[in-house]
N, C-alpha and C. Protein backbone atom coordinates (compact mmCIF):
# COMPACT_ATOMS: atom_id res chain seq x y z
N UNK A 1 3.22 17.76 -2.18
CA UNK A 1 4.58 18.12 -2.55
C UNK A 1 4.78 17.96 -4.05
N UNK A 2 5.55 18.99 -4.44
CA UNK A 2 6.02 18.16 -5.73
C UNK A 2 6.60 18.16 -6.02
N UNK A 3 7.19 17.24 -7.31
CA UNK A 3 8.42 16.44 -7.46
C UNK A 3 9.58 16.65 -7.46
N UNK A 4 9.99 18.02 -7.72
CA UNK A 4 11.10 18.48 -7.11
C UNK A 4 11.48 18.49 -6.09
N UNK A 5 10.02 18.69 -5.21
CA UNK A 5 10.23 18.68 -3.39
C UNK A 5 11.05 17.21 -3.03
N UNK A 6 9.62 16.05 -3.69
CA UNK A 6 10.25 15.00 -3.48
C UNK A 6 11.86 14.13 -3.58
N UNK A 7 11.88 15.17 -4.59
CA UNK A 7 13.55 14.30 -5.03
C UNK A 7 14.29 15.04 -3.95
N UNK A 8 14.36 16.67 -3.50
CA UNK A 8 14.57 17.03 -2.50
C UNK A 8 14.84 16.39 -0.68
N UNK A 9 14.11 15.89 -1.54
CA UNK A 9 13.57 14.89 0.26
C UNK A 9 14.21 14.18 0.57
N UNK A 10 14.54 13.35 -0.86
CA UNK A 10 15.14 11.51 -0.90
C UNK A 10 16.37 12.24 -0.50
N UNK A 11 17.29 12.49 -0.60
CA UNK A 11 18.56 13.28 -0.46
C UNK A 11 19.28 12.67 -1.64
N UNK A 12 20.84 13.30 -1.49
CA UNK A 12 21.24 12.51 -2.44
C UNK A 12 21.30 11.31 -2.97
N UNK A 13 21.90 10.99 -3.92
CA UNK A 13 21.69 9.72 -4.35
C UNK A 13 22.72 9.02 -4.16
N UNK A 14 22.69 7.65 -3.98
CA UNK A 14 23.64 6.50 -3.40
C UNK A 14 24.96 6.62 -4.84
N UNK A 15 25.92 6.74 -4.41
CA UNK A 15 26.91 6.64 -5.38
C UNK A 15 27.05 4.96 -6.17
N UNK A 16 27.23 4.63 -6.88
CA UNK A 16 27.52 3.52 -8.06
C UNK A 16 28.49 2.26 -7.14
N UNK A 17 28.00 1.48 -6.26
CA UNK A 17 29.35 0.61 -5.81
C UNK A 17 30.07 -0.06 -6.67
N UNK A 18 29.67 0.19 -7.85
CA UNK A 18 30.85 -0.64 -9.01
C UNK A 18 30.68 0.38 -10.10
N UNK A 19 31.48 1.35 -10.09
CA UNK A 19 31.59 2.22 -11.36
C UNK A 19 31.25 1.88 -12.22
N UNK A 20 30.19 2.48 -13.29
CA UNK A 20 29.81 2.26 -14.74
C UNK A 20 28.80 1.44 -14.69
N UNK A 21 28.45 0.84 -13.71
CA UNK A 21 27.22 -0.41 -13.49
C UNK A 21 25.86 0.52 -14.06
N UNK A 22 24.95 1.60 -13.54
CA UNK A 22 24.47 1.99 -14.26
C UNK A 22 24.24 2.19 -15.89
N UNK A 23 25.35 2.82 -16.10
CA UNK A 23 25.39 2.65 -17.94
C UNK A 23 24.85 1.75 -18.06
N UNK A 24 25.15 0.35 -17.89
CA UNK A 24 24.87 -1.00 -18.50
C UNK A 24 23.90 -1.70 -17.92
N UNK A 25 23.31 -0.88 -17.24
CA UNK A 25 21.86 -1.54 -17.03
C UNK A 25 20.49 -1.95 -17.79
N UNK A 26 19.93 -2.96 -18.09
CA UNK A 26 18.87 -2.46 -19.24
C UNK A 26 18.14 -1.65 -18.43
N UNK A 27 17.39 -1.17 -20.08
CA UNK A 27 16.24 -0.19 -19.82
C UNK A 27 15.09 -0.48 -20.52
N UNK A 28 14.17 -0.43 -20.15
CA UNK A 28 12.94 -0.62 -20.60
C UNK A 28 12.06 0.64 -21.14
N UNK A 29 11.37 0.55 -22.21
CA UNK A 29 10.40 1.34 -22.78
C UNK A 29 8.96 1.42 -21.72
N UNK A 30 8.50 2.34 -21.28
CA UNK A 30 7.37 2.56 -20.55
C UNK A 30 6.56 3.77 -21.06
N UNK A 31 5.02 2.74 -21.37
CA UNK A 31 4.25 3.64 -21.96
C UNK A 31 3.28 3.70 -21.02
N UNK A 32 1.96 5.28 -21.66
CA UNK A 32 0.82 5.53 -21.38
C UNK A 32 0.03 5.73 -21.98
N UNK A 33 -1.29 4.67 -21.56
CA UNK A 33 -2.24 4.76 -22.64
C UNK A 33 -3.55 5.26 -21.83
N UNK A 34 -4.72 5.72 -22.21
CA UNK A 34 -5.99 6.19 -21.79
C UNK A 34 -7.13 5.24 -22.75
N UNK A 35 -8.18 4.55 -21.68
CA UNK A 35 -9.22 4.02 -22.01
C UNK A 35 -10.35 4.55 -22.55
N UNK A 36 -10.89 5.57 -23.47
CA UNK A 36 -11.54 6.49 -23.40
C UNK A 36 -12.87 6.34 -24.07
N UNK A 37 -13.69 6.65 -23.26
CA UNK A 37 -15.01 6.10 -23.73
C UNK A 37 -16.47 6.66 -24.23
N UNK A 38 -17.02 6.45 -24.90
CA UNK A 38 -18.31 7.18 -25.52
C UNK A 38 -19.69 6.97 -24.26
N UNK A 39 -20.46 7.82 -24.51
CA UNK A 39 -22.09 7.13 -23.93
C UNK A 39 -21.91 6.08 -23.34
N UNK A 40 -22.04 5.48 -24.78
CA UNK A 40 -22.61 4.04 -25.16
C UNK A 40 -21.54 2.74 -24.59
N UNK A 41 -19.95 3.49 -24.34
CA UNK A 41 -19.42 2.10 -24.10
C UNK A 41 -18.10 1.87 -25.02
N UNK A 42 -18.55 2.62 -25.92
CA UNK A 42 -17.65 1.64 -26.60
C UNK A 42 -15.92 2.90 -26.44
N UNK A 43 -15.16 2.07 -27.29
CA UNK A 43 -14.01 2.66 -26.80
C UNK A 43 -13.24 3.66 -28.08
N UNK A 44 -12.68 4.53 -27.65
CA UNK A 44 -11.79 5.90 -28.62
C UNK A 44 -10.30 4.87 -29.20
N UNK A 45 -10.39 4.51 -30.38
CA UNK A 45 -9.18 3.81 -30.81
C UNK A 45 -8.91 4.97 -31.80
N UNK A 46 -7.66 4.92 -32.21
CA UNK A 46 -6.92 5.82 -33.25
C UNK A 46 -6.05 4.40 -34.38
N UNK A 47 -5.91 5.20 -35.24
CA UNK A 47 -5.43 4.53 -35.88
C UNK A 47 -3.75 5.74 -36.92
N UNK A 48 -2.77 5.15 -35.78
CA UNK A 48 -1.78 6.14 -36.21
C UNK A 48 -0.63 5.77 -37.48
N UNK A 49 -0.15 6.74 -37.97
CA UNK A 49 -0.17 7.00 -39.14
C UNK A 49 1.90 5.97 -39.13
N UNK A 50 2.38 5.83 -37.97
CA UNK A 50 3.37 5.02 -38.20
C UNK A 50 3.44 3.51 -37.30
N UNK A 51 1.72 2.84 -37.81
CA UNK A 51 1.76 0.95 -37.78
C UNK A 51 0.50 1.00 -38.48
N UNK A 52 0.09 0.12 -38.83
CA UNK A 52 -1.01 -0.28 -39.55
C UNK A 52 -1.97 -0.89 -38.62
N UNK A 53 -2.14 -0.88 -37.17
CA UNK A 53 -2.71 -1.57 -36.55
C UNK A 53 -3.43 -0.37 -35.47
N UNK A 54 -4.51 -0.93 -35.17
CA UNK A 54 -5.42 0.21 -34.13
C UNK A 54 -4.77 0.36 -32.69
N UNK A 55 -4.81 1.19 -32.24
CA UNK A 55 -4.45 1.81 -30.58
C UNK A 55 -5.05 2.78 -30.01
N UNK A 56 -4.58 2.55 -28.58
CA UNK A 56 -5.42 3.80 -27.84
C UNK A 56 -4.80 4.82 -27.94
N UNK A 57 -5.60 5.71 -27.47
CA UNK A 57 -4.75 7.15 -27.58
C UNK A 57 -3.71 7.08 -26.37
N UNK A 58 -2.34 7.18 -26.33
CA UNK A 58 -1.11 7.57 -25.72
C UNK A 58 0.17 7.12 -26.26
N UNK A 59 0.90 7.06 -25.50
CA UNK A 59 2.50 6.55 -25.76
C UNK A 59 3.58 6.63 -25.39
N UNK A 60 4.40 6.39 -25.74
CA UNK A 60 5.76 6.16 -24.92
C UNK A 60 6.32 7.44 -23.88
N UNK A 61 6.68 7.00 -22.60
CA UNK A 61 7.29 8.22 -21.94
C UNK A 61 8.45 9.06 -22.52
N UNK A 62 8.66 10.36 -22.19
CA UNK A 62 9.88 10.87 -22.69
C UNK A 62 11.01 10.19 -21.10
N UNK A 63 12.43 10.65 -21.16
CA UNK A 63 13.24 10.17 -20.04
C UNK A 63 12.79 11.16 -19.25
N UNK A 64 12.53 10.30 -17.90
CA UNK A 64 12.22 11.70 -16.59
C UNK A 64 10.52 11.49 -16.54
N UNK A 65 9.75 10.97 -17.61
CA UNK A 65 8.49 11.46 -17.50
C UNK A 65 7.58 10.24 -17.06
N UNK A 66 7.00 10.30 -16.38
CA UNK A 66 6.27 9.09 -15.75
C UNK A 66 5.15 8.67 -16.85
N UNK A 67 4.55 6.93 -16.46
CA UNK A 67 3.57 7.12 -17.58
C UNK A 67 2.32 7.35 -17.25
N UNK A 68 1.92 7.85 -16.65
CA UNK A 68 0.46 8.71 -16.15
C UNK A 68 0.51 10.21 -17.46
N UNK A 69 1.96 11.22 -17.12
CA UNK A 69 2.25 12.05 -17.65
C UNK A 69 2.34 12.34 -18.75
N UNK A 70 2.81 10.68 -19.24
CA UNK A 70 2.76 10.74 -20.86
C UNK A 70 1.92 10.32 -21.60
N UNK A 71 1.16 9.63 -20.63
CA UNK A 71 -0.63 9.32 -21.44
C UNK A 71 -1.52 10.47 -21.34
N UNK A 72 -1.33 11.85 -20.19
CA UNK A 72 -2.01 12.63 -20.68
C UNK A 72 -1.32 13.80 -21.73
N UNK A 73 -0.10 13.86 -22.08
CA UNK A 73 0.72 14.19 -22.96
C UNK A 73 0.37 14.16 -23.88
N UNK A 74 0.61 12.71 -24.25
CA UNK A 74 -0.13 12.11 -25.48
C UNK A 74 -1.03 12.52 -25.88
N UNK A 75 -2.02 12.18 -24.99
CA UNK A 75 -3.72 12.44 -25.17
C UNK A 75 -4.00 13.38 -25.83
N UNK A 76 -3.20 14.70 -24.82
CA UNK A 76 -3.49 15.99 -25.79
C UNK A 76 -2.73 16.13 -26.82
N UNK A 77 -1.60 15.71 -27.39
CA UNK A 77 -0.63 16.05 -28.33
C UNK A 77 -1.44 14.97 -29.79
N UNK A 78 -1.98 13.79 -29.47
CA UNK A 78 -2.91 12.70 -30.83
C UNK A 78 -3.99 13.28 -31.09
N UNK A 79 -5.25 13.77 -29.92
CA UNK A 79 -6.48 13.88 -30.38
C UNK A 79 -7.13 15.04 -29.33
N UNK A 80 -5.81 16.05 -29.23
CA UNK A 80 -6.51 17.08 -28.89
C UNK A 80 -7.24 17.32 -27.52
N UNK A 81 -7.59 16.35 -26.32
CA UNK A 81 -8.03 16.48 -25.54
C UNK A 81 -7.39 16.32 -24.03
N UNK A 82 -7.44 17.78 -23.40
CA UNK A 82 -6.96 17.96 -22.23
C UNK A 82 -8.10 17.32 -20.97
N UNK A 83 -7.30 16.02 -21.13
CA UNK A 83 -8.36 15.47 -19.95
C UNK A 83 -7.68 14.82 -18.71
N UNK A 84 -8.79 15.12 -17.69
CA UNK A 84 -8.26 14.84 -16.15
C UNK A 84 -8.60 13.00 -16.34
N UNK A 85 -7.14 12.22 -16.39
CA UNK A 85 -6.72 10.53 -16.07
C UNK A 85 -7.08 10.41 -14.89
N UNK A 86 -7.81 9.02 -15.30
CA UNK A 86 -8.28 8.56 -13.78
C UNK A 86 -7.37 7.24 -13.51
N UNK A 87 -7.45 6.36 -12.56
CA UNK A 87 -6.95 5.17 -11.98
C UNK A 87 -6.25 4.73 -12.93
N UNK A 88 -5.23 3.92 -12.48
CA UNK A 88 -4.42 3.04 -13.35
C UNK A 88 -5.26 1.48 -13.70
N UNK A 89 -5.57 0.94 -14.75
CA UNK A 89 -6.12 -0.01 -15.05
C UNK A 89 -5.66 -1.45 -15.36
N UNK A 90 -4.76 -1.01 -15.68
CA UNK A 90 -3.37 -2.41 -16.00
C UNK A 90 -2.04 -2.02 -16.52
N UNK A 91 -1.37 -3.14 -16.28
CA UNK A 91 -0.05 -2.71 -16.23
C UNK A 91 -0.09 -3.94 -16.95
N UNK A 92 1.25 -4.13 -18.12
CA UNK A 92 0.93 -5.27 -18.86
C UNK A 92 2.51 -4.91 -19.53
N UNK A 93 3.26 -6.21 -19.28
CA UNK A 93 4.48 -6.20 -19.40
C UNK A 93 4.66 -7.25 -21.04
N UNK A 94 5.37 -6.20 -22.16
CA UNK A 94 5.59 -6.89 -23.26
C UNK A 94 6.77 -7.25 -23.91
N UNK A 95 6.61 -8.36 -24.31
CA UNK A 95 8.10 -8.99 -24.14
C UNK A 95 8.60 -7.67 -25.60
N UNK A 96 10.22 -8.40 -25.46
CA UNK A 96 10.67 -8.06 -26.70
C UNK A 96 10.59 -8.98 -28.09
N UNK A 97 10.77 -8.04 -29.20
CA UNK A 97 10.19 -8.51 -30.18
C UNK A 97 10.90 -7.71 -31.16
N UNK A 98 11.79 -8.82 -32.41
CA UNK A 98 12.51 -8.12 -33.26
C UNK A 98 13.52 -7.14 -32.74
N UNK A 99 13.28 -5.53 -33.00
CA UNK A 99 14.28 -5.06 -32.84
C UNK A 99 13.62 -4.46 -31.28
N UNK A 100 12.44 -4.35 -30.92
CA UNK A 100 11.80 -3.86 -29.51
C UNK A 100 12.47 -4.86 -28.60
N UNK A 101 12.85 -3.82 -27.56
CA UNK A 101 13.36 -3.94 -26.34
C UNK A 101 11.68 -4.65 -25.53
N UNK A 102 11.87 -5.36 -24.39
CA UNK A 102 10.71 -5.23 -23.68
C UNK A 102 10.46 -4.03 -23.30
N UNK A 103 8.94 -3.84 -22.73
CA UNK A 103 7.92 -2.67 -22.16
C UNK A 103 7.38 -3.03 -21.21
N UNK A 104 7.05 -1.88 -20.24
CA UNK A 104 5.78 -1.87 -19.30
C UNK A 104 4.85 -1.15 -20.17
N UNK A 105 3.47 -1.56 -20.33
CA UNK A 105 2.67 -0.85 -21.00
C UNK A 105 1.56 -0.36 -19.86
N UNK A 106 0.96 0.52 -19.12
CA UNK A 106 0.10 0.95 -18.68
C UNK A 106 -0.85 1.29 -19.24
N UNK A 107 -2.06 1.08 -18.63
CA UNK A 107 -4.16 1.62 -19.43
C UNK A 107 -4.37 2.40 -18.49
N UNK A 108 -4.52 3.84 -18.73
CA UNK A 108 -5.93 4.25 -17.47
C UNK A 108 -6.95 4.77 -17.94
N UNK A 109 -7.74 4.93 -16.85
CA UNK A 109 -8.80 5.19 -17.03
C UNK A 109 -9.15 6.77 -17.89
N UNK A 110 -9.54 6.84 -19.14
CA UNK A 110 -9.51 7.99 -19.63
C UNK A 110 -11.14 8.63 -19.73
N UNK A 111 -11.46 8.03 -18.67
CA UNK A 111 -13.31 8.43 -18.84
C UNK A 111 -14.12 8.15 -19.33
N UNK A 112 -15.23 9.25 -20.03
CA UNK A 112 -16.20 9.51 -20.93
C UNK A 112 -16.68 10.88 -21.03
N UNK A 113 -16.57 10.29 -22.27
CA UNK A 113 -16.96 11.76 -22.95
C UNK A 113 -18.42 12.09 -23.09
N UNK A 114 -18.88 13.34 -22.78
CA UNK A 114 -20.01 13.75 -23.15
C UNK A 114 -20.64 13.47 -24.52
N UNK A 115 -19.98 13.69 -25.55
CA UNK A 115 -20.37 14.29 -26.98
C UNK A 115 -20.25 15.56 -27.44
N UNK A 116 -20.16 16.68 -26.20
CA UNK A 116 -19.19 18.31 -26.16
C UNK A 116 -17.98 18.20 -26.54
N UNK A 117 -17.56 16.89 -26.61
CA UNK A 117 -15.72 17.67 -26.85
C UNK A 117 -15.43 17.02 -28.20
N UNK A 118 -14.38 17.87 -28.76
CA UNK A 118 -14.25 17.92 -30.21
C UNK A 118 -12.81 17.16 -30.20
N UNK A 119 -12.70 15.76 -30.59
CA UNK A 119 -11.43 15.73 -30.94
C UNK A 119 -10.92 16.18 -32.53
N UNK A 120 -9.29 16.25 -31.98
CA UNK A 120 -8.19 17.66 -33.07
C UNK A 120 -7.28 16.54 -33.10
N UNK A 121 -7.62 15.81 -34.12
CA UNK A 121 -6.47 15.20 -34.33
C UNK A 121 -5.10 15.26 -34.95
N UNK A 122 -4.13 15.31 -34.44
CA UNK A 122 -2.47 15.35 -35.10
C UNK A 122 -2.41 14.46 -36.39
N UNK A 123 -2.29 15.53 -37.41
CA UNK A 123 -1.84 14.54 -38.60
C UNK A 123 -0.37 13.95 -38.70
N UNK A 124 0.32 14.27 -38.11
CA UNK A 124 1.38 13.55 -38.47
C UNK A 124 1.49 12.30 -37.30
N UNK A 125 0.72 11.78 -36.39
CA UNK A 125 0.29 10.91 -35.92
C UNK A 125 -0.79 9.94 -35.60
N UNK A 126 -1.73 10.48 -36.42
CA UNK A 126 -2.96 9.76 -36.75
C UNK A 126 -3.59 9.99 -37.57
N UNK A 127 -3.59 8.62 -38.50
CA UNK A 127 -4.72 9.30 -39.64
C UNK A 127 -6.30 9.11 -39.16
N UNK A 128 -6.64 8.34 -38.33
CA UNK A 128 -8.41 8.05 -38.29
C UNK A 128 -8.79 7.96 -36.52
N UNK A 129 -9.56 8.14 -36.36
CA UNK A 129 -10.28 8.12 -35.02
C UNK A 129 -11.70 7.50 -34.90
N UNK A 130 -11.99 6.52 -34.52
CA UNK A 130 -13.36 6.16 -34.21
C UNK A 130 -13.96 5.66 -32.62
N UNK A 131 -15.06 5.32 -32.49
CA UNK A 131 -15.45 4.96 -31.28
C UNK A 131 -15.64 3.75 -31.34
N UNK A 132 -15.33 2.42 -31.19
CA UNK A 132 -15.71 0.90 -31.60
C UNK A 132 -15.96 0.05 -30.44
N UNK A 133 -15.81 -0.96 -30.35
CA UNK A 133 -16.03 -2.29 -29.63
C UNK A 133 -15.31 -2.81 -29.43
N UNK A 134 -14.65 -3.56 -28.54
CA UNK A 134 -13.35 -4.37 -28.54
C UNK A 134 -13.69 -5.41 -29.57
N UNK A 135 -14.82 -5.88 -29.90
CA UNK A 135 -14.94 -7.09 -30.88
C UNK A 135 -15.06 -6.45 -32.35
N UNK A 136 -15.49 -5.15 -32.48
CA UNK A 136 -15.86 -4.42 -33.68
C UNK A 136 -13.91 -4.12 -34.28
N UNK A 137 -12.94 -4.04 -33.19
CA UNK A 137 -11.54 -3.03 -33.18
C UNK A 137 -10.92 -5.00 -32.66
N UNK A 138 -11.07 -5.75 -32.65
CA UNK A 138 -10.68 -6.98 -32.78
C UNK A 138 -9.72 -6.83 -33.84
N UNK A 139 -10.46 -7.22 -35.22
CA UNK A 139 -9.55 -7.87 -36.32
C UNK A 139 -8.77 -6.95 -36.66
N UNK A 140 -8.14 -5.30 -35.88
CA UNK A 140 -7.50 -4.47 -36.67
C UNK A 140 -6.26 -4.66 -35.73
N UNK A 141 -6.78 -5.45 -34.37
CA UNK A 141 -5.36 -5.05 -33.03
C UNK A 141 -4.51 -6.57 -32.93
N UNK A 142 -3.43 -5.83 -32.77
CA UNK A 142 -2.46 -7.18 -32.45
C UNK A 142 -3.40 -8.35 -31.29
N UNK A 143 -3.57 -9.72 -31.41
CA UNK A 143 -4.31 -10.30 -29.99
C UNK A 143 -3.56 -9.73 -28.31
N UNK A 144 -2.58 -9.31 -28.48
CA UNK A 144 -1.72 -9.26 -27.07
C UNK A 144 -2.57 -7.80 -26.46
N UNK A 145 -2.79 -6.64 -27.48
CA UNK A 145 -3.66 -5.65 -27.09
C UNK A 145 -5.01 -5.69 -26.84
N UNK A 146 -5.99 -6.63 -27.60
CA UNK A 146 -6.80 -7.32 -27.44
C UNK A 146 -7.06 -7.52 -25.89
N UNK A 147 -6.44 -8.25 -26.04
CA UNK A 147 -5.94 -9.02 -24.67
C UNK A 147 -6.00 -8.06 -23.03
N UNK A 148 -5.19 -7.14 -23.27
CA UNK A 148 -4.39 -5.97 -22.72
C UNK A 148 -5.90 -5.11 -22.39
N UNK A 149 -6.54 -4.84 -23.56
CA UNK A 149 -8.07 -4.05 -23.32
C UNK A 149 -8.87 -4.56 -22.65
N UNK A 150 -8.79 -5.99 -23.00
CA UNK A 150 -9.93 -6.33 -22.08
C UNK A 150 -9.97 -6.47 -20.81
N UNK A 151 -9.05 -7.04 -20.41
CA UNK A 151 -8.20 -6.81 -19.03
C UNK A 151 -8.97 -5.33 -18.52
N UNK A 152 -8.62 -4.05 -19.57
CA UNK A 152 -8.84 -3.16 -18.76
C UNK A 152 -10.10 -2.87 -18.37
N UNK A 153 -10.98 -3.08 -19.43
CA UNK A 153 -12.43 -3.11 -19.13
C UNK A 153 -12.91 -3.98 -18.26
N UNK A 154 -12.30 -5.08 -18.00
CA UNK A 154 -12.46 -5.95 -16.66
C UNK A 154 -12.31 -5.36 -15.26
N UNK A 155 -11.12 -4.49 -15.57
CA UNK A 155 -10.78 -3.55 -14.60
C UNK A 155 -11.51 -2.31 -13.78
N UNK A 156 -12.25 -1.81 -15.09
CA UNK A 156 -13.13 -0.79 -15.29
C UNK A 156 -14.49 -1.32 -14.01
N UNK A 157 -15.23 -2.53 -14.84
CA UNK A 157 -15.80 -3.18 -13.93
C UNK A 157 -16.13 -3.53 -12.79
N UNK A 158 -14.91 -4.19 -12.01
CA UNK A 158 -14.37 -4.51 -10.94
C UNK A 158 -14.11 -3.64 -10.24
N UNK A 159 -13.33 -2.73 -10.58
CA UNK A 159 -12.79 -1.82 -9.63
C UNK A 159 -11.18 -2.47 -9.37
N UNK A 160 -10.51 -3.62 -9.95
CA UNK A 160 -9.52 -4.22 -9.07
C UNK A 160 -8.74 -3.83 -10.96
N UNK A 161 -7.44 -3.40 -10.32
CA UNK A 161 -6.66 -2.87 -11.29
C UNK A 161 -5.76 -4.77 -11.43
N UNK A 162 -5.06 -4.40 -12.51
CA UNK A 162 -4.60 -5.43 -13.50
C UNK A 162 -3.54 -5.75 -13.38
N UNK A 163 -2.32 -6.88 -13.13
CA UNK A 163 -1.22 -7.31 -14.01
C UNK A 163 -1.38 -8.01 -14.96
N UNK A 164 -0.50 -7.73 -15.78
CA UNK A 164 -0.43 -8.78 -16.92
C UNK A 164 0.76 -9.29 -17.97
N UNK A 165 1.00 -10.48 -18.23
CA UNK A 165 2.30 -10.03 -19.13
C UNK A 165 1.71 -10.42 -20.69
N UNK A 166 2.15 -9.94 -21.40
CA UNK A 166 1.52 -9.88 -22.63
C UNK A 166 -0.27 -10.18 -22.80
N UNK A 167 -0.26 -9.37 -22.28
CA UNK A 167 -2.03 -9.22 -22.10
C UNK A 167 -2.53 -10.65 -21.48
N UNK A 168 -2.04 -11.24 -21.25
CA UNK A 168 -2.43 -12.44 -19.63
C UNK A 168 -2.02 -11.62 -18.52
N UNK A 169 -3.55 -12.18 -17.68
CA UNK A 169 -3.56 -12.20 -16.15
C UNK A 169 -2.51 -12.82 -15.71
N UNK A 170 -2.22 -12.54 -14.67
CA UNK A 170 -0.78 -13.04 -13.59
C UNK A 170 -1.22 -12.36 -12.33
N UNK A 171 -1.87 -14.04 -11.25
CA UNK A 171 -1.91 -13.90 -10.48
C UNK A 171 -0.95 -14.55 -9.21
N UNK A 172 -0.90 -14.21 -8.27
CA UNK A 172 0.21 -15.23 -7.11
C UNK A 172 -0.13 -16.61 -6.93
């Protein structure tokens, strides 16, 4: 089905038992990111042109857009590549900070690449692209992403997908 069907399905929606309660609900930022990987292992970091700090290729949902959708969005809109996302890898909840609201941040699985595909990178969102190491792409990432990656590559591993809140495990 799809998602039109689905919303179709749910029927309407429950009216507001206290008028205006919606409005004033928080909202949270929810992103999508892709793990994306060489041969060898190591991982596709970008380095975009508004923070000074390394990331994966994706990002924030638009409203309405799930974050599976907007990590392959992303994907193709930073570095050019229309690729089929695999499994969800972690979910990693970040607090707020300064003027940031908290986030759900999501990793999935963004593959590997042959060495056939050409990334096209967006200049007005990334200036550099490399393939690195989580220990090589260490001293450029906040520790909480750090953190957050490795998790996913743990994930990768395992097979057992992730919570986390600021890149800590959280188990029951």
């Amino acid at each position: 089905m799809s998602r039109h069907e689905d919303l179709i399905a749910e029927g309407e929606p429950e009216a507001e038992f206290q008028p205006g309660i919606a409005g004033i609900l928080p909202r949270k930022r929810v992103s999508g990111g892709a793990l994306i990987r060489d041969r060898d292992g190591r991982i596709l970091f970008i380095e975009p042109t508004y923070k000074p700090l390394l990331d994966i290729p994706g990002g924030i949902a638009e409203p309405d857009e799930s974050p599976y959708d907007a990590c392959r969005r992303e994907v193709l809109e930073e570095v050019g590549l229309e690729l089929t996302i695999g499994p969800m890898l972690v979910v990693d909840w970040d607090p707020a900070r300064g003027v940031w609201h908290d986030a759900l941040a999501f990793v999935f699985d963004g593959g590997v690449l042959t060495g056939d595909e050409q990334l096209v990178l967006q200049p007005s969102e990334v200036r550099t692209a490399a393939f690195l190491t989580l220990d090589e792409a260490e001293p450029q990432m906040r520790p909480s992403m750090h953190r957050r990656l490795t998790l996913a590559v743990h994930a990768l591993q395992t097979g057992i997908p992730q919570y986390s809140d600021f890149g800590r495990p959280r188990t029951a």
